[in-house]
PDB file of N, CA and C in Angstrom:
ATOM      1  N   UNK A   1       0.837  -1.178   0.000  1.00  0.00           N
ATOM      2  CA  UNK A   1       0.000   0.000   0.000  1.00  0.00           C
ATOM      3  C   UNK A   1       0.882   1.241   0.000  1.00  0.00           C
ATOM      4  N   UNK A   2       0.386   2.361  -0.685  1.00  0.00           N
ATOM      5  CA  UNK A   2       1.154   3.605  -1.047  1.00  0.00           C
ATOM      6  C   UNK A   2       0.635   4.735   0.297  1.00  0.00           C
ATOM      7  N   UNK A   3       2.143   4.805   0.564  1.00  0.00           N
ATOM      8  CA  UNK A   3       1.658   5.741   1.622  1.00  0.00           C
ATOM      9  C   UNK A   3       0.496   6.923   1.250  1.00  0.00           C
ATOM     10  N   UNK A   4       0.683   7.214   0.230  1.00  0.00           N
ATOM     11  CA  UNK A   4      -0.364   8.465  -0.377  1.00  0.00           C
ATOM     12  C   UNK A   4      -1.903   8.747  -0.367  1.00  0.00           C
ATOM     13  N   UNK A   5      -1.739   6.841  -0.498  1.00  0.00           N
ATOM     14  CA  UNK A   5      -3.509   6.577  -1.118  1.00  0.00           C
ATOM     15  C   UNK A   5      -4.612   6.858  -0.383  1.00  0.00           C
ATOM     16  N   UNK A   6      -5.723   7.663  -0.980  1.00  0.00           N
ATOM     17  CA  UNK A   6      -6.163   8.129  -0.299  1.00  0.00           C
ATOM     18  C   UNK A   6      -7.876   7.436  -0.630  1.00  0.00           C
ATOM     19  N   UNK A   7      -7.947   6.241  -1.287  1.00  0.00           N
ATOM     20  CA  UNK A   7      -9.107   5.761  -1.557  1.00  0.00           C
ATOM     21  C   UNK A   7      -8.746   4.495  -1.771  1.00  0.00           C
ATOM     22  N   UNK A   8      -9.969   3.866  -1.491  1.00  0.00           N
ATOM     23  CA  UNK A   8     -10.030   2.228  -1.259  1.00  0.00           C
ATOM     24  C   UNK A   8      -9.360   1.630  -0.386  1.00  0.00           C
ATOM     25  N   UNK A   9      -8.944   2.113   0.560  1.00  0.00           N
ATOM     26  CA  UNK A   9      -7.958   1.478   1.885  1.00  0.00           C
ATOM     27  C   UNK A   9      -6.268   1.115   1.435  1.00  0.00           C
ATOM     28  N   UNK A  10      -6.101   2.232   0.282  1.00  0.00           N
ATOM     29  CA  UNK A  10      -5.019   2.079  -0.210  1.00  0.00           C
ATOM     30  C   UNK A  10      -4.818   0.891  -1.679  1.00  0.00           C
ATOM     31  N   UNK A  11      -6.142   0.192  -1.694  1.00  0.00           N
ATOM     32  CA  UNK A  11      -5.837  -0.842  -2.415  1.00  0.00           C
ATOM     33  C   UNK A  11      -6.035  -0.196  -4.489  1.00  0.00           C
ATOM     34  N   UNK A  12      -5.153   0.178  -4.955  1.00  0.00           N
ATOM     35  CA  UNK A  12      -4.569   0.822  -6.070  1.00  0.00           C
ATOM     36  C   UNK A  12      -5.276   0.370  -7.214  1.00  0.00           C
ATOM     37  N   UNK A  13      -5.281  -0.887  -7.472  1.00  0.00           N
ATOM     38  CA  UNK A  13      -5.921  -2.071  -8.436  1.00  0.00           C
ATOM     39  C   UNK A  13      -7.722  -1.297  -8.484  1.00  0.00           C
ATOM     40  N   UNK A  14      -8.392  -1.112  -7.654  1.00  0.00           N
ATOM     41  CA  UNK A  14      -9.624  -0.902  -7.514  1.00  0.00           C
ATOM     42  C   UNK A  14     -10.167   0.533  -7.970  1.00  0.00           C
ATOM     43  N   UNK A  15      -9.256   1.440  -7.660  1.00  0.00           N
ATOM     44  CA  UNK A  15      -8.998   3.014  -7.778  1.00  0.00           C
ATOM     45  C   UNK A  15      -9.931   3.308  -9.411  1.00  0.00           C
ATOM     46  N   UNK A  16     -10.316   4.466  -9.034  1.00  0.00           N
ATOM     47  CA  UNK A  16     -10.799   5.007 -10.901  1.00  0.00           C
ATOM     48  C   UNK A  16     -10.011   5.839 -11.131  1.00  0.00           C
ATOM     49  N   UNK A  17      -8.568   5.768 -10.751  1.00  0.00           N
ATOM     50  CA  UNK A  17      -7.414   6.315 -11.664  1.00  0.00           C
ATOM     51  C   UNK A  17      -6.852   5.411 -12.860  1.00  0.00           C
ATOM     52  N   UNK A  18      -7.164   3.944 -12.107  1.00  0.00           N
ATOM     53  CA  UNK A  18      -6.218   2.982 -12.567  1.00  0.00           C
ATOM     54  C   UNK A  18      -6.914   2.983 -14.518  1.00  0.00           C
ATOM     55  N   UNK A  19      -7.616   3.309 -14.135  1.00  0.00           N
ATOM     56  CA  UNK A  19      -8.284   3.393 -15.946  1.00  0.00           C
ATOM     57  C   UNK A  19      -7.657   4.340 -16.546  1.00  0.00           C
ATOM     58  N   UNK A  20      -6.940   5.253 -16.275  1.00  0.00           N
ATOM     59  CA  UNK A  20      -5.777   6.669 -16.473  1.00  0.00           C
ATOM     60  C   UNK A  20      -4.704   5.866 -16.748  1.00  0.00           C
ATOM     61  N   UNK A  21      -4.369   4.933 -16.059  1.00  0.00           N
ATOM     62  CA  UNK A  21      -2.825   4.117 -15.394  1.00  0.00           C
ATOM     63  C   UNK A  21      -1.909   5.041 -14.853  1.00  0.00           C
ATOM     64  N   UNK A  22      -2.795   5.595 -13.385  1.00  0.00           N
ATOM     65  CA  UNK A  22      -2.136   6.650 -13.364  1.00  0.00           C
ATOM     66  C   UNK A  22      -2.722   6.480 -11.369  1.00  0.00           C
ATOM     67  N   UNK A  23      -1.760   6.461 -10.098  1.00  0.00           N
ATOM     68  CA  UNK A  23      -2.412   6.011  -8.978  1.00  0.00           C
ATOM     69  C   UNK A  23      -2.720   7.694  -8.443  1.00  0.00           C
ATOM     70  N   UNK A  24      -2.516   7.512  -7.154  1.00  0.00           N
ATOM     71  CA  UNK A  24      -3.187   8.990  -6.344  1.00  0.00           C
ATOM     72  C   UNK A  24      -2.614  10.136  -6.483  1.00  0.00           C
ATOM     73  N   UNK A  25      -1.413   9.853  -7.465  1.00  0.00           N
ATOM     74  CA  UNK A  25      -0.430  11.121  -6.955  1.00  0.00           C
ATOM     75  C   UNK A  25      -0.395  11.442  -8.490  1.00  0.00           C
ATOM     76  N   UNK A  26      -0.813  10.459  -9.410  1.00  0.00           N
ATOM     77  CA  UNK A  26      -0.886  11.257 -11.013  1.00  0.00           C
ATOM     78  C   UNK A  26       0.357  10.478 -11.492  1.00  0.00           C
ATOM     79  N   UNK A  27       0.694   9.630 -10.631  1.00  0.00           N
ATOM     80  CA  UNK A  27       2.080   8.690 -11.386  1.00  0.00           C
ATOM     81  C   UNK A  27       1.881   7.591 -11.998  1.00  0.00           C
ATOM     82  N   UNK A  28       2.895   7.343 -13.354  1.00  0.00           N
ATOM     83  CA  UNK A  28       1.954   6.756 -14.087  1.00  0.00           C
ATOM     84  C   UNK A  28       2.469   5.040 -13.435  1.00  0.00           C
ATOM     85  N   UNK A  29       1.259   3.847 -13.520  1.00  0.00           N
ATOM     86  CA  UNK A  29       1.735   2.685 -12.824  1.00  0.00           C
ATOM     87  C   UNK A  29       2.724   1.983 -13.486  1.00  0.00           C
ATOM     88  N   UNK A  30       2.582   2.493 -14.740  1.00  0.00           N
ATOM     89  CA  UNK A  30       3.527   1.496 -15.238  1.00  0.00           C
ATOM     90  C   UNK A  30       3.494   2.088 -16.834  1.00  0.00           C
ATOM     91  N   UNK A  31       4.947   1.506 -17.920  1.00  0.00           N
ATOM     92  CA  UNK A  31       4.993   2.124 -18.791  1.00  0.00           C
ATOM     93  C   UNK A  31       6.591   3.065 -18.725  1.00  0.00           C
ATOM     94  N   UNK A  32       6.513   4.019 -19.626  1.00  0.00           N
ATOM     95  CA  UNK A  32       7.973   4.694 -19.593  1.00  0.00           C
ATOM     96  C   UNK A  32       8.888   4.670 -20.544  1.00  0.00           C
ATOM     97  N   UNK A  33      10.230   5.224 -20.405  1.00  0.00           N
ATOM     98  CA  UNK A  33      11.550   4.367 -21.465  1.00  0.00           C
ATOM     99  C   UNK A  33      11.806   2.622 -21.088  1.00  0.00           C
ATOM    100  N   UNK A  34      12.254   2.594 -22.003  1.00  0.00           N
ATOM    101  CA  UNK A  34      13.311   1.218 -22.367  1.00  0.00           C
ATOM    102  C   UNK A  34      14.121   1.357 -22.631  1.00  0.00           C
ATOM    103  N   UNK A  35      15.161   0.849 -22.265  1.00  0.00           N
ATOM    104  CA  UNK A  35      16.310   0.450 -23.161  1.00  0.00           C
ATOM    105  C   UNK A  35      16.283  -0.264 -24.783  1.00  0.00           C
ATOM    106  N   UNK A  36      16.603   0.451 -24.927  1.00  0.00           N
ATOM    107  CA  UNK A  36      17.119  -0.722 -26.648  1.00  0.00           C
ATOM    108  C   UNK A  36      15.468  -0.058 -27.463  1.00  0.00           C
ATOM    109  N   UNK A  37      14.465   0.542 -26.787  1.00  0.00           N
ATOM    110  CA  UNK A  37      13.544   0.614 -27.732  1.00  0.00           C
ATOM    111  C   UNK A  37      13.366   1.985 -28.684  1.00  0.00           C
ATOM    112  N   UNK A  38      12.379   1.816 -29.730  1.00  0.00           N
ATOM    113  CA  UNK A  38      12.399   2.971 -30.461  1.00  0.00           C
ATOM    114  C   UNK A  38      13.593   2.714 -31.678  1.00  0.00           C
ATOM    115  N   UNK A  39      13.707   3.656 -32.728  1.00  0.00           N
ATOM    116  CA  UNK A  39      14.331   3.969 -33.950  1.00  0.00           C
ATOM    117  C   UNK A  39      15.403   4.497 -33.787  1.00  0.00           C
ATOM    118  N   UNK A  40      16.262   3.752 -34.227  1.00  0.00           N
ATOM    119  CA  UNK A  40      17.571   3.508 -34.220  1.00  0.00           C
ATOM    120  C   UNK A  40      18.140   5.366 -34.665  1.00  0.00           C
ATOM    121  N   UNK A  41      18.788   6.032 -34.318  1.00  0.00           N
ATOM    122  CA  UNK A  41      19.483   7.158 -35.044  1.00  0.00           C
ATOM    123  C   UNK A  41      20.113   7.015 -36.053  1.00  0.00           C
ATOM    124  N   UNK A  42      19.471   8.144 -37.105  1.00  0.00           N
ATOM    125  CA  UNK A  42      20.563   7.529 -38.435  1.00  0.00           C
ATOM    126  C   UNK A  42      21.405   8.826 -38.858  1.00  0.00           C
ATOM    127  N   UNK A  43      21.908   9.709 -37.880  1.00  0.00           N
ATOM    128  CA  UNK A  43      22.430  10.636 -37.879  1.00  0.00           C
ATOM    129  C   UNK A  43      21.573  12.021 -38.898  1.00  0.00           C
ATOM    130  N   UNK A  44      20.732  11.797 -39.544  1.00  0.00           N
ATOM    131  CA  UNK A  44      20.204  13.201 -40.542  1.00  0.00           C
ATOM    132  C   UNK A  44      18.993  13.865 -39.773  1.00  0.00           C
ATOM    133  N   UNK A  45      19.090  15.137 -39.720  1.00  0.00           N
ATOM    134  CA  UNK A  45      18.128  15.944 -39.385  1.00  0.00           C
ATOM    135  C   UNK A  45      17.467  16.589 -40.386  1.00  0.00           C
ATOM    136  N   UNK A  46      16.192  17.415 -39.811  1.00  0.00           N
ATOM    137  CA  UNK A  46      15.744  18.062 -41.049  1.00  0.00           C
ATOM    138  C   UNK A  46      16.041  19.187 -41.422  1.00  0.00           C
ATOM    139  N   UNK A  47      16.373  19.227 -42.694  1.00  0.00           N
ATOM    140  CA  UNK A  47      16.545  21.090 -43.088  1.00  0.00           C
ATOM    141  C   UNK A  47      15.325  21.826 -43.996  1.00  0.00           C
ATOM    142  N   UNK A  48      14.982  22.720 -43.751  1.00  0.00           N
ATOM    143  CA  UNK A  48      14.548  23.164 -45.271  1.00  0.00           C
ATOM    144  C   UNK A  48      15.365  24.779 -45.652  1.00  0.00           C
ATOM    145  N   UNK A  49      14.892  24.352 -47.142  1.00  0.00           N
ATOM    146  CA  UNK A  49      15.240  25.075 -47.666  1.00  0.00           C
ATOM    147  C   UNK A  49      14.635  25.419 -49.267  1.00  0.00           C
ATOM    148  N   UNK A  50      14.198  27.116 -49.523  1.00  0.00           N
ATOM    149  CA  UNK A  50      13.396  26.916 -50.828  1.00  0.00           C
ATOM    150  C   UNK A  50      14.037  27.425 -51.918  1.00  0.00           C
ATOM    151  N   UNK A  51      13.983  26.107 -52.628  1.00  0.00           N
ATOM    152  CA  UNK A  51      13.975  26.123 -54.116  1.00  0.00           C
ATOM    153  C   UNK A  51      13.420  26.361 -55.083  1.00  0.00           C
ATOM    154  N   UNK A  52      13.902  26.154 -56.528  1.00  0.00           N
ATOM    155  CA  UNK A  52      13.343  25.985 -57.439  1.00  0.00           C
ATOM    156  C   UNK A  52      12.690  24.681 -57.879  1.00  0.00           C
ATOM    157  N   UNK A  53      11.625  24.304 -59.056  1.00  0.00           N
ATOM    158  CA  UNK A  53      11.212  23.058 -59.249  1.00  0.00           C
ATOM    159  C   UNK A  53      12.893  22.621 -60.015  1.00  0.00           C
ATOM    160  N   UNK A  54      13.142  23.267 -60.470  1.00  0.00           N
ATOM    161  CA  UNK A  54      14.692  22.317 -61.571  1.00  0.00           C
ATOM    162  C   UNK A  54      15.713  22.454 -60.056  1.00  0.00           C
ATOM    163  N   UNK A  55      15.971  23.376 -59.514  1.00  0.00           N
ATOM    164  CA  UNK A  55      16.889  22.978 -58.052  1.00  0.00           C
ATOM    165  C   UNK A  55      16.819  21.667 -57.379  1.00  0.00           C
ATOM    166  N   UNK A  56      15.360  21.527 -57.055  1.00  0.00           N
ATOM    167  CA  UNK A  56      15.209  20.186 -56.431  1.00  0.00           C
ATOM    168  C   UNK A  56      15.272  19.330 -57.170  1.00  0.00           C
ATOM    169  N   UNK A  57      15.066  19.149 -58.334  1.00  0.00           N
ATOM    170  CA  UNK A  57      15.397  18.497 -58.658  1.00  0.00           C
ATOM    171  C   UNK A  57      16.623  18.039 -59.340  1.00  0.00           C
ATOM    172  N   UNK A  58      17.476  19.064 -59.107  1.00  0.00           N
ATOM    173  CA  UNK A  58      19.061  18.393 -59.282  1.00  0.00           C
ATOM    174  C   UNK A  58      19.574  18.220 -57.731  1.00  0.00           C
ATOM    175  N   UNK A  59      18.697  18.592 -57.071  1.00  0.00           N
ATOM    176  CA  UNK A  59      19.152  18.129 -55.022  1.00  0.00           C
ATOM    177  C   UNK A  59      19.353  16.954 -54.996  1.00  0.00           C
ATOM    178  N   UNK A  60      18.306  16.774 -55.699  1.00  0.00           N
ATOM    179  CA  UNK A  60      17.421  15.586 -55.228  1.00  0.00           C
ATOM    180  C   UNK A  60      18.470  14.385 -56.166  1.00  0.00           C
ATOM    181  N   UNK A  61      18.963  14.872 -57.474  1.00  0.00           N
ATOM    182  CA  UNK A  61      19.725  13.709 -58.381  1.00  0.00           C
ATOM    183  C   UNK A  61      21.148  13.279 -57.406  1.00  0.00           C
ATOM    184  N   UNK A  62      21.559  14.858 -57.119  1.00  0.00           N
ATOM    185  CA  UNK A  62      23.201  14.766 -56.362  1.00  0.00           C
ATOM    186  C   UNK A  62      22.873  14.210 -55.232  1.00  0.00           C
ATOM    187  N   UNK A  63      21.644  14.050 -54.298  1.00  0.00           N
ATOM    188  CA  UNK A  63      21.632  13.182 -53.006  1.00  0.00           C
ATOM    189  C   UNK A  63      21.526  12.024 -53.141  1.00  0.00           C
ATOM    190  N   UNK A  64      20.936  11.866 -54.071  1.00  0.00           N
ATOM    191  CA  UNK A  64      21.378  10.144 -54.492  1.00  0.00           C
ATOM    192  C   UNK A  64      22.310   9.685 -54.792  1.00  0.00           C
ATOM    193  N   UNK A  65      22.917  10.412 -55.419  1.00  0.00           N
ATOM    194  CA  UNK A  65      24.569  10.148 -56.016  1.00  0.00           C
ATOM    195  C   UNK A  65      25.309   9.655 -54.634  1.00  0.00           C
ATOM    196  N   UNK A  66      24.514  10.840 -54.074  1.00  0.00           N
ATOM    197  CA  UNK A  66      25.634  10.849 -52.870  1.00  0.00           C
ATOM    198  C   UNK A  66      25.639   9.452 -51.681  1.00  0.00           C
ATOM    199  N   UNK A  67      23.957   9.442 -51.325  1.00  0.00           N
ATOM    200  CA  UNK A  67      23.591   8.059 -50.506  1.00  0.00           C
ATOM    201  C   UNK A  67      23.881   6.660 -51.477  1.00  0.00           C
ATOM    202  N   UNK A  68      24.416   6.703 -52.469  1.00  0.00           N
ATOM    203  CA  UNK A  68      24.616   5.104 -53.275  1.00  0.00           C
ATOM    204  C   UNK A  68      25.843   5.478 -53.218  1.00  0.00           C
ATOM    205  N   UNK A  69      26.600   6.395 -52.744  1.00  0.00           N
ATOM    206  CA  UNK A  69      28.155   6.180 -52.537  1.00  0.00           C
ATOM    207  C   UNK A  69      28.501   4.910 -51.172  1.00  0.00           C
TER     208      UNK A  69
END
């Protein structure tokens, strides 16, 4: 029992937070990071930048050039 609880004699499982997943204090029961989970970094961020229709599309030829290197 959580020192906090302030309904059901402490018993958490029973609570109408637990439908939140979330007990008396707004913490969540469970859930969070992992290790190892989620999409791998592939080092590129986003840029923009505005072009022309023939610009992008010579961006767009030389970035390929460049990623099949």
């Amino acid at each position: 029992m959580k020192s906090y609880c302030t309904q059901n004699n402490g018993d958490c499982t029973t609570c109408s937070l637990v439908s939140y997943n979330k007990d008396c204090m707004n913490t969540p029961i469970w859930g969070g990071r992992r290790e190892g989970a989620g999409r791998k970094p592939t080092g590129r961020k986003k840029k923009i930048y505005y072009v022309t229709d023939d610009e992008n599309a010579k961006l767009r030829e030389y970035l390929q050039e460049l990623r099949s290197q």
